[in-house]
Protein backbone atom coordinates (compact mmCIF):
# COMPACT_ATOMS: atom_id res chain seq x y z
CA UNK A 1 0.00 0.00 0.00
CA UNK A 2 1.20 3.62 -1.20
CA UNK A 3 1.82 6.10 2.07
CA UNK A 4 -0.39 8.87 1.11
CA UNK A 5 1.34 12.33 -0.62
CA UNK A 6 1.24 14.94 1.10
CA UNK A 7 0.15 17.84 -1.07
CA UNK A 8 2.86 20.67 -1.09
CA UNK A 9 1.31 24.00 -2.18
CA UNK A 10 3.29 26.42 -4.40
CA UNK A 11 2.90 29.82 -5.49
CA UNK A 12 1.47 29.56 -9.10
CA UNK A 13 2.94 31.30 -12.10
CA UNK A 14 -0.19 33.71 -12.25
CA UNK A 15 0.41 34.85 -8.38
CA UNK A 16 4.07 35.92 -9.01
CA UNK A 17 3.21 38.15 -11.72
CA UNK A 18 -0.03 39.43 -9.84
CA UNK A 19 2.59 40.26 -6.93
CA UNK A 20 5.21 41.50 -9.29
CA UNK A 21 2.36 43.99 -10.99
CA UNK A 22 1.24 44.96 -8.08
CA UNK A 23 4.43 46.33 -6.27
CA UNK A 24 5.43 48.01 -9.78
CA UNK A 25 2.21 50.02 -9.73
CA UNK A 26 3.14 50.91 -6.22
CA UNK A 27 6.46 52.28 -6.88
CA UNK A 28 4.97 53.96 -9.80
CA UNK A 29 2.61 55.85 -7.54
CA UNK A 30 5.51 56.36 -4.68
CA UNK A 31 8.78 57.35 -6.28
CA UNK A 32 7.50 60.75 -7.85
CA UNK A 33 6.54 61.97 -4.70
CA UNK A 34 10.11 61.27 -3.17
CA UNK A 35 11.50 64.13 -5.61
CA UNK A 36 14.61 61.49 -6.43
CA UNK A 37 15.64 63.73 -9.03
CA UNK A 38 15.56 67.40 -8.03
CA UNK A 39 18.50 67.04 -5.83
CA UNK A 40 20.82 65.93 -9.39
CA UNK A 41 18.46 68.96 -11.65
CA UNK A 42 19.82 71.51 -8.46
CA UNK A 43 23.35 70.11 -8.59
CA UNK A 44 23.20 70.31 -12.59
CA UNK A 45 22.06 73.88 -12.38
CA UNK A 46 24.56 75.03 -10.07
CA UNK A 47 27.43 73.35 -11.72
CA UNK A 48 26.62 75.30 -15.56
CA UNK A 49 27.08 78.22 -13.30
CA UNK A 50 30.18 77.46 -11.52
CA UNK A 51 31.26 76.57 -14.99
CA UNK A 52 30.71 79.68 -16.07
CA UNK A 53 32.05 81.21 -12.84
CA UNK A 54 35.70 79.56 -13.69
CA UNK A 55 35.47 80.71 -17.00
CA UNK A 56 35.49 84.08 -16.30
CA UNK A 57 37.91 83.85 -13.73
CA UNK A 58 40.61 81.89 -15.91
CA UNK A 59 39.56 84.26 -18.83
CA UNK A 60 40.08 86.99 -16.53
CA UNK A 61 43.66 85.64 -15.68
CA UNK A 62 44.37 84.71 -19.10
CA UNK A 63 43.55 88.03 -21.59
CA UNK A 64 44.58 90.58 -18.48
CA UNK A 65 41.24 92.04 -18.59
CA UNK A 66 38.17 92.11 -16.54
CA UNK A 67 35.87 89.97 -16.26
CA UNK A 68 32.16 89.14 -14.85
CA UNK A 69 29.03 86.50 -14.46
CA UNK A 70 26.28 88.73 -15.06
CA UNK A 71 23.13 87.04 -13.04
CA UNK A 72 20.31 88.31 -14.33
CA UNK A 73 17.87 86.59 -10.62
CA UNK A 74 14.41 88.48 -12.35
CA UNK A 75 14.79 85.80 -15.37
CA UNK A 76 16.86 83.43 -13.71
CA UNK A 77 19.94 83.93 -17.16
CA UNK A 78 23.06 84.45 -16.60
CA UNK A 79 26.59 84.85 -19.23
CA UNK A 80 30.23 86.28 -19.18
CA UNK A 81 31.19 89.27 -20.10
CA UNK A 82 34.49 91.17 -20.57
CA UNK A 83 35.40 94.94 -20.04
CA UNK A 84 36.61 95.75 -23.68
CA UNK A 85 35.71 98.60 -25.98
CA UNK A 86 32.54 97.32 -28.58
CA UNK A 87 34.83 96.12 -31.16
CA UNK A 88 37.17 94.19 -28.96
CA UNK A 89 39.82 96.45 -27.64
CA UNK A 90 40.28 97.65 -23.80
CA UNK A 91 41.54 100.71 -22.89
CA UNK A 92 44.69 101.28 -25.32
CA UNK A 93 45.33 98.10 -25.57
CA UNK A 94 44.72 96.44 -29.05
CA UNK A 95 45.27 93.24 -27.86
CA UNK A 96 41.79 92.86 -27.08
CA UNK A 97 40.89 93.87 -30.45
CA UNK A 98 43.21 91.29 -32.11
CA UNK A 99 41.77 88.26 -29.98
CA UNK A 100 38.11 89.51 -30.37
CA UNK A 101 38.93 89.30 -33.98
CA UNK A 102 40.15 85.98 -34.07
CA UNK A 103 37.08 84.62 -32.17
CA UNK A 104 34.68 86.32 -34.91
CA UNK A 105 36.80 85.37 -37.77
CA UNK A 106 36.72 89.15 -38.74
CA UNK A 107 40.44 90.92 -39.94
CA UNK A 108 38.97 94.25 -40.48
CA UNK A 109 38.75 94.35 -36.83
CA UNK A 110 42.33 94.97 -36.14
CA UNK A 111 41.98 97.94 -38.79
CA UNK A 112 39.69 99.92 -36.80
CA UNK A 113 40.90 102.57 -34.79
CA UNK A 114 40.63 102.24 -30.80
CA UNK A 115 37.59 104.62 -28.87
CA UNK A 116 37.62 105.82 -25.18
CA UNK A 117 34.15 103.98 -24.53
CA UNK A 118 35.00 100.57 -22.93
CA UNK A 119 31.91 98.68 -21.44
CA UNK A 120 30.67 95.02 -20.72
CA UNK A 121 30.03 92.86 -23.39
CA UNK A 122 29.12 89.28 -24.12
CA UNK A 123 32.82 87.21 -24.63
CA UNK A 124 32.57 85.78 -28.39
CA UNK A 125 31.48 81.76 -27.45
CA UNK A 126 28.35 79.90 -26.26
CA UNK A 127 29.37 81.47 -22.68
CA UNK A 128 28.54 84.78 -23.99
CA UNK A 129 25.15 84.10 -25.01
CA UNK A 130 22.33 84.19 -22.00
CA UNK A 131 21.71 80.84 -20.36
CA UNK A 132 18.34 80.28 -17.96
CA UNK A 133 18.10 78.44 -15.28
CA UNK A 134 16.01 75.29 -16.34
CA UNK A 135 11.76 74.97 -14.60
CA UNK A 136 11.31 74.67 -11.94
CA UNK A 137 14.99 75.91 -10.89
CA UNK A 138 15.24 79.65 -9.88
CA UNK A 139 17.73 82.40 -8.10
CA UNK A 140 16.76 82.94 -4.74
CA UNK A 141 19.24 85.72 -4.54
CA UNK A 142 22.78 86.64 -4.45
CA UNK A 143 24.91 87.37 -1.08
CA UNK A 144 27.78 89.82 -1.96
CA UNK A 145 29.31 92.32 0.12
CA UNK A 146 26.71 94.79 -0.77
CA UNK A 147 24.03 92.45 0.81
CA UNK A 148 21.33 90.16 0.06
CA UNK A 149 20.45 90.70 -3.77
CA UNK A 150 16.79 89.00 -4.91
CA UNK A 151 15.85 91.28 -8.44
CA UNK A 152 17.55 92.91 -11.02
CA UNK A 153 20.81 91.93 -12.60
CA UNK A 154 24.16 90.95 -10.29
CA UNK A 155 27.92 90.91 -11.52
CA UNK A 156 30.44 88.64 -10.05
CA UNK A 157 33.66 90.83 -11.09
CA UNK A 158 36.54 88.97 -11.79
CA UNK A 159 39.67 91.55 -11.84
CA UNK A 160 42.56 91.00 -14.23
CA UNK A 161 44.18 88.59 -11.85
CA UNK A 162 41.26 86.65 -11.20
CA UNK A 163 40.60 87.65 -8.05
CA UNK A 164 37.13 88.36 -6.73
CA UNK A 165 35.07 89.15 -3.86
CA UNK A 166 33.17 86.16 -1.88
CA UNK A 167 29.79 85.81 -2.59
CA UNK A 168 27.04 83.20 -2.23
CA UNK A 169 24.65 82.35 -5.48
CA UNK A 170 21.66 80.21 -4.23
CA UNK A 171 19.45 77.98 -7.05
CA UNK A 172 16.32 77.36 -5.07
CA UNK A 173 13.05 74.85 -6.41
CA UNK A 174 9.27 75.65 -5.65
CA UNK A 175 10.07 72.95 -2.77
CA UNK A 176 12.78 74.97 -0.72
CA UNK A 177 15.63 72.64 -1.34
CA UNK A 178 18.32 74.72 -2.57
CA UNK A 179 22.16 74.63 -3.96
CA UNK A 180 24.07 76.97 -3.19
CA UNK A 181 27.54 78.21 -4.93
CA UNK A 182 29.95 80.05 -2.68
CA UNK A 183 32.56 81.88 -4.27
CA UNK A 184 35.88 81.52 -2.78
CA UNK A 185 37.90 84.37 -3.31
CA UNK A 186 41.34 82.82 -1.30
CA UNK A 187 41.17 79.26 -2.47
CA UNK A 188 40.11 80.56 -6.04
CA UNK A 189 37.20 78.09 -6.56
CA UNK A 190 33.36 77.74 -6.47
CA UNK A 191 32.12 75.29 -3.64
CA UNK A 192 28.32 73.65 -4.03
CA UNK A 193 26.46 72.99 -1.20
CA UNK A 194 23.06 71.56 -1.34
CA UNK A 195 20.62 72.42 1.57
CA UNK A 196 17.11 71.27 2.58
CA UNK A 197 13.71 73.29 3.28
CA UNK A 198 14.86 74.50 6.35
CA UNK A 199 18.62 75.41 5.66
């Protein structure tokens, strides 16, 4: 006589994919509320604008002339600029002129006599053109040593040596969490730091 089987009781092909369904839809619903990915979109934001921070400063150090990060917090853009006259020369010097000419891939420039009317303007690459701050991404403000800064435009001046004054650039979401870029005049480098809703 057979010993009776016992009857062992499995999990059925059909109940592992149920299960399997079922905690994917729950994820689904869960993981966009955990805001996984502002905290990179922040850090991303922050570092095109310390990129464009060093630029000016090694620009700044590398043509001899000054240099800024115009921040433009009401539109959340910001670009380099250099002190040169319009058509590429600073003050006398026609270096200016020469290089400005090289970037546009213009030699009439070097023809044209130098003016006394120096000002800002865009430096002759994608860096010179305005960039924005990608939604939902925004400046809070800018601490320099005139203050707390939240409208209108902003210049981090970079002199002809590179150096600067410290200031703090904070890249704030509609959630609070923010990023903030301190410039570092003595160690002559932009730091990131990322901070939650309350600081």
């Amino acid at each position: 006589m057979e010993a009776p089987r016992k009857q062992h009781r499995g999990f059925t092909l059909i109940e592992i994919l149920a299960v399997v369904v079922i905690i994917g839809l729950a994820t689904a619903i869960v993981l966009p509320g955990l805001n996984l990915t502002g905290g990179s979109g922040r850090h991303d934001q922050a570092l095109n604008v310390a990129a464009h921070l060093e630029l000016a400063r090694q620009r700044a150090i590398m043509t001899g002339k000054v240099h800024r990060v115009l921040l433009d917090v009401d539109n959340n853009a910001y670009r380099v600029e250099w002190f040169v006259r319009p058509d590429g020369d600073e003050l006398g010097d026609s270096s200016g002129e020469r290089a400005r000419s090289v970037w546009l891939g213009t030699e009439e420039d070097l023809l044209r006599p130098p003016g006394n009317d120096a000002e800002y303007v865009p430096i002759p690459s994608r860096f010179g053109s305005m960039s924005v701050l990608a939604d939902p991404f925004y400046f809070d403000g800018i601490e320099t040593s005139e203050g707390w800064l939240d409208e209108g435009d902003v210049a981090i001046v970079f002199g002809q040596d590179g150096t600067t004054e410290p200031a703090q650039i904070v890249i704030t979401d509609p959630d609070g969490f923010a990023a903030t870029l301190d410039v570092l005049p003595i160690l002559d480098s932009v730091r990131i730091r990322h901070e939650g809703r309350d600081g």
